[in-house]
Protein backbone atom coordinates (compact mmCIF):
# COMPACT_ATOMS: atom_id res chain seq x y z
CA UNK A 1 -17.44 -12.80 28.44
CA UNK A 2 -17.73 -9.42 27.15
CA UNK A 3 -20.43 -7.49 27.09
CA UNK A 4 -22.84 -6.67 24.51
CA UNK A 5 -22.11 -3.62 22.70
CA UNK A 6 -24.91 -0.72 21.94
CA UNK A 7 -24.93 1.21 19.01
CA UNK A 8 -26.61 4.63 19.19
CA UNK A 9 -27.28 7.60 16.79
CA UNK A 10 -29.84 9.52 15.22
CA UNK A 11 -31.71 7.96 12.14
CA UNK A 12 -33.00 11.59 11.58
CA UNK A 13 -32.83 15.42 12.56
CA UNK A 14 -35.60 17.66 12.55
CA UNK A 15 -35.53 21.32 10.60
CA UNK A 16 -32.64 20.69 8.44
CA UNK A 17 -32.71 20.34 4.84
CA UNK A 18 -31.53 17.37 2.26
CA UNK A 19 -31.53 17.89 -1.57
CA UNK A 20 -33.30 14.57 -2.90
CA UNK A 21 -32.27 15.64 -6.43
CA UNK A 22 -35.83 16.87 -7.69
CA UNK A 23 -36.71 18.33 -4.42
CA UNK A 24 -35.67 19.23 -1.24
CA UNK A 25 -37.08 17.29 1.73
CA UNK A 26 -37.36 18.41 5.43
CA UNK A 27 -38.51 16.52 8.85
CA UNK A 28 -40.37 18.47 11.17
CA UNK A 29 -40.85 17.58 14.56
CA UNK A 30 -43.43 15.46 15.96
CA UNK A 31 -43.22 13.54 12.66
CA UNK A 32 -42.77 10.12 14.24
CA UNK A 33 -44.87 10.72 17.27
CA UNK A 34 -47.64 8.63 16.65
CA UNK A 35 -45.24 5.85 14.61
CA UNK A 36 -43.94 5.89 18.27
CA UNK A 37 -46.97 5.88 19.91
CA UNK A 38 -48.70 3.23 18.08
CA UNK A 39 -45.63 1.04 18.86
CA UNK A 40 -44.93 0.40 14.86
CA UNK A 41 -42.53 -2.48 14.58
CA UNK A 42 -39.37 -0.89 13.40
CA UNK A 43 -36.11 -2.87 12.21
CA UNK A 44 -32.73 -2.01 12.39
CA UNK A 45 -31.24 -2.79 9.35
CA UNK A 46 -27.49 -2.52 7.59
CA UNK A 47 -27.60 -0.14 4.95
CA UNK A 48 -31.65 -0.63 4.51
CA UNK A 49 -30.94 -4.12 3.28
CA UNK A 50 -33.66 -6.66 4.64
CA UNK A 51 -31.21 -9.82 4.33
CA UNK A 52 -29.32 -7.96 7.60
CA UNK A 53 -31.38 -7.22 10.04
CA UNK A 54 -29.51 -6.18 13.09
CA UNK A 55 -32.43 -5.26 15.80
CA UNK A 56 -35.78 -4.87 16.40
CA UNK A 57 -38.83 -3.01 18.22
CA UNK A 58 -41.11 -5.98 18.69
CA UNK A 59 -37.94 -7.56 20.58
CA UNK A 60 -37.15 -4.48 22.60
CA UNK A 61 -33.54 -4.88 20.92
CA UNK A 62 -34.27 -1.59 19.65
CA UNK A 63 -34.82 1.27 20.53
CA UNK A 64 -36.71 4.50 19.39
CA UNK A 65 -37.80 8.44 20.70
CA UNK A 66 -38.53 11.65 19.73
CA UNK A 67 -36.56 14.63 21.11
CA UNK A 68 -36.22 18.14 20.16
CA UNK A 69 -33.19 17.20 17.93
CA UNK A 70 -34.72 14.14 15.77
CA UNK A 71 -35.24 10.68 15.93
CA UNK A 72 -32.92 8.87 18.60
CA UNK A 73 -32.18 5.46 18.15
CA UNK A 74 -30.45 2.89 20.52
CA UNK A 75 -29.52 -1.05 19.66
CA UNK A 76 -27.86 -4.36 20.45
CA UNK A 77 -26.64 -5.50 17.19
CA UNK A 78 -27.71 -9.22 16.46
CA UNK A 79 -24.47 -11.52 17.01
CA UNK A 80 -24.38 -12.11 13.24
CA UNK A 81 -21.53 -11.66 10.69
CA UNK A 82 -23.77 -8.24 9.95
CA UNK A 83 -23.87 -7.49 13.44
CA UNK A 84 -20.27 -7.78 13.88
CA UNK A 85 -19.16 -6.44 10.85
CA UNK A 86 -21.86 -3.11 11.54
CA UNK A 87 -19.94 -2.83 15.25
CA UNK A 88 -16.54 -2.63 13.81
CA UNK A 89 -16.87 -0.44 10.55
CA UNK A 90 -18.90 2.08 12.80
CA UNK A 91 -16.32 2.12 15.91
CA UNK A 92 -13.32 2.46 13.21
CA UNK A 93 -15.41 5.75 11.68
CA UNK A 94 -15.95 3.89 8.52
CA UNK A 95 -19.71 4.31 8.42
CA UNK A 96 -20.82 7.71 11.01
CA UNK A 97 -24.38 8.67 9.50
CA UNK A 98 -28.01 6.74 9.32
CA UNK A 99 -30.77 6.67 7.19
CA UNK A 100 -34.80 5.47 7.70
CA UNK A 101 -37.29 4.38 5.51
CA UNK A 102 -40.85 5.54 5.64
CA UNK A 103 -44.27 6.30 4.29
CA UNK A 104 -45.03 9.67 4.49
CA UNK A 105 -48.93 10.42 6.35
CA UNK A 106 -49.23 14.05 6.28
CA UNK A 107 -46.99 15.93 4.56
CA UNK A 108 -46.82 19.58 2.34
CA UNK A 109 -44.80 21.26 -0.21
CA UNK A 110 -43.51 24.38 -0.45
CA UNK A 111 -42.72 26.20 -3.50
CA UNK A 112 -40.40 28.83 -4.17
CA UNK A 113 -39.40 30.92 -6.83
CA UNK A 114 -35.88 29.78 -8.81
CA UNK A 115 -35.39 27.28 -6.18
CA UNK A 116 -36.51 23.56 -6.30
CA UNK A 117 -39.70 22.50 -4.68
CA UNK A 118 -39.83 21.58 -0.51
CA UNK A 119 -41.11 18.85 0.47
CA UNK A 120 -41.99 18.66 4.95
CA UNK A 121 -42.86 15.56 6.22
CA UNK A 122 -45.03 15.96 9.48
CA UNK A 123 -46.06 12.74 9.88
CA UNK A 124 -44.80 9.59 8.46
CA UNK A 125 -45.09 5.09 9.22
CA UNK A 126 -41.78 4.34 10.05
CA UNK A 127 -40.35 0.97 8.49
CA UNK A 128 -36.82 1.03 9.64
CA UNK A 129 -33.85 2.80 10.63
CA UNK A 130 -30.34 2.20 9.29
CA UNK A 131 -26.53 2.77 9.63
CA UNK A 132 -25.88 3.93 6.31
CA UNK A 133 -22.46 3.96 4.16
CA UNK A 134 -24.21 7.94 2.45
CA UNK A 135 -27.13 9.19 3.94
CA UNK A 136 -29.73 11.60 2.39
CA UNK A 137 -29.26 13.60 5.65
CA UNK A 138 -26.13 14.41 6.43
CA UNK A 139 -26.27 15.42 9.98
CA UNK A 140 -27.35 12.19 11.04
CA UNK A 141 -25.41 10.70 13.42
CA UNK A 142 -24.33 7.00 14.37
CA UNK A 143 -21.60 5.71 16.83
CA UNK A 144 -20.91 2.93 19.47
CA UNK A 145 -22.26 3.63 23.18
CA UNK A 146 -19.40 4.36 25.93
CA UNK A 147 -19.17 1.26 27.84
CA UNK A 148 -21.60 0.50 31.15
CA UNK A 149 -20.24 -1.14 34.32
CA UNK A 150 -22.31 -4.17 35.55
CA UNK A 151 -23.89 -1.60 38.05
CA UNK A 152 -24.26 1.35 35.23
CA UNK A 153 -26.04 -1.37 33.02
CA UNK A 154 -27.85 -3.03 35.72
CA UNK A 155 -29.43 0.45 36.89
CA UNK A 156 -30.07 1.42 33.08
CA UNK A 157 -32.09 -1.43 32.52
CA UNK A 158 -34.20 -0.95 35.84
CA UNK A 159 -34.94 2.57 34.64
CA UNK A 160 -35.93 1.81 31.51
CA UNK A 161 -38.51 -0.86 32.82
CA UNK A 162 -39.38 1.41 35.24
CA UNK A 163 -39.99 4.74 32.44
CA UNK A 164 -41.89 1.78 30.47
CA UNK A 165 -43.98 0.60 33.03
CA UNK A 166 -44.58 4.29 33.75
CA UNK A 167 -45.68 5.12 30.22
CA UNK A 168 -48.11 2.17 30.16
CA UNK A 169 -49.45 3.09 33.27
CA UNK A 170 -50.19 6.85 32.21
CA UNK A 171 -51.50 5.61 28.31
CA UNK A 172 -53.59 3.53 29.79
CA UNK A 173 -55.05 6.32 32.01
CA UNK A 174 -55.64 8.46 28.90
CA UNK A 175 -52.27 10.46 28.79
CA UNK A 176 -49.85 11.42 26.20
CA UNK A 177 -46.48 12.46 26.23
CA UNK A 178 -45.69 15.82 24.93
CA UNK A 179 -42.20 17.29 24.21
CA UNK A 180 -41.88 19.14 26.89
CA UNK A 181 -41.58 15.93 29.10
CA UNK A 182 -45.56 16.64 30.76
CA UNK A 183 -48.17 14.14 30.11
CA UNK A 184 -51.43 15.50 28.94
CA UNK A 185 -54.88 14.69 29.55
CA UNK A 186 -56.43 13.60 26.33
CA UNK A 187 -60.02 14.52 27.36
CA UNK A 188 -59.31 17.37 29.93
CA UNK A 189 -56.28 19.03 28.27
CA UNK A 190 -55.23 19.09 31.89
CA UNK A 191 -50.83 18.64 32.26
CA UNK A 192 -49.93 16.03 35.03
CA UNK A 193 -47.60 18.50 36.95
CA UNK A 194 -44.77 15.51 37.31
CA UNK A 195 -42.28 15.50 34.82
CA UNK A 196 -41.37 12.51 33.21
CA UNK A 197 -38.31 11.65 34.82
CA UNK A 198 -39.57 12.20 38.23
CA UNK A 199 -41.68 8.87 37.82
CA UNK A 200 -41.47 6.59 40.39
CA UNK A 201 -38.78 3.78 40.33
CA UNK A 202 -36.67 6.48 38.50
């Protein structure tokens, strides 16, 4: 039996500019934080199309962070006909960007002279994310996952229950991940000096 395949990418990329027709639109970082943080249940959908949904959060067959470059996404496609079909157009190239849906929290526009009007998202509710035939963003990113070894996968899914158990462990002592990889002390303001992959079970 083979093994299941992952499909990774990013649904989004921070600092970098899409024309939206009317108005130009920009992410900037720490704009899905607290989506993240409050653990908002996210689907992975073909082409934003709620008939093919190919993953989820609530599941933990999806998954979501924030890193200096944008929103990273990670899934095991459902074994559907839209699973299957999303595995093969994206490992032929046919389909190589993403796309998310959102509701934008906090936001501000910028207006320039001659030039249309800017719109920055800086924090948004996060509905899905989606491999996407044309995406408003360009530089997005979506491809199939090199393949694990038994062991590879095996010690990929300890660490991730470990870095899970980890996070609990430090939310529920009043910490929050910042982007630097620290956890910070939300009444002291004081940085745990371990970094976030030095946890232990890592």
């Amino acid at each position: 039996m083979s093994r299941p395949k992952t499909i990774t990418g990013y649904a989004a990329v921070f600092n970098t500019e899409a024309d939206l027709g009317f108005f130009r639109e920009v992410i900037a970082p720490g704009a899905f934080r607290a989506a993240l943080e409050q653990r908002q249940d996210v689907r992975a959908l073909w082409n934003h199309d709620t008939s093919k949904v190919l993953a989820r959060t609530k599941n933990r067959t999806l998954s979501l962070a924030e890193d200096a470059h944008g929103l990273r996404v990670a899934f095991t496609p459902a074994d559907t006909q839209a699973g299957r079909d999303a595995l093969t157009l994206i490992a032929r190239g046919d389909v190589d960007q993403m796309s998310f849906q959102f509701r934008a929290v906090e936001e501000e526009w910028l207006d320039a002279q001659g030039v249309k009007p800017l719109r920055r998202l800086l924090r948004v509710n996060l509905f899905d994310v989606s491999p996407v035939a044309f995406a408003a963003y360009p530089t997005t990113t979506v491809m199939l996952a090199p393949e694990q070894t038994p062991a590879e996968a095996a010690r990929n899914t300890r660490r991730r229950l470990a870095e899970r158990l980890w996070s609990e462990t430090m939310e529920a002592a009043g910490f929050r991940l910042e982007d630097t990889g620290r956890w910070v002390n939300l009444k002291t303001g004081e940085v745990e000096p371990m970094l976030f992959d030095d946890k232990p079970g890592a």
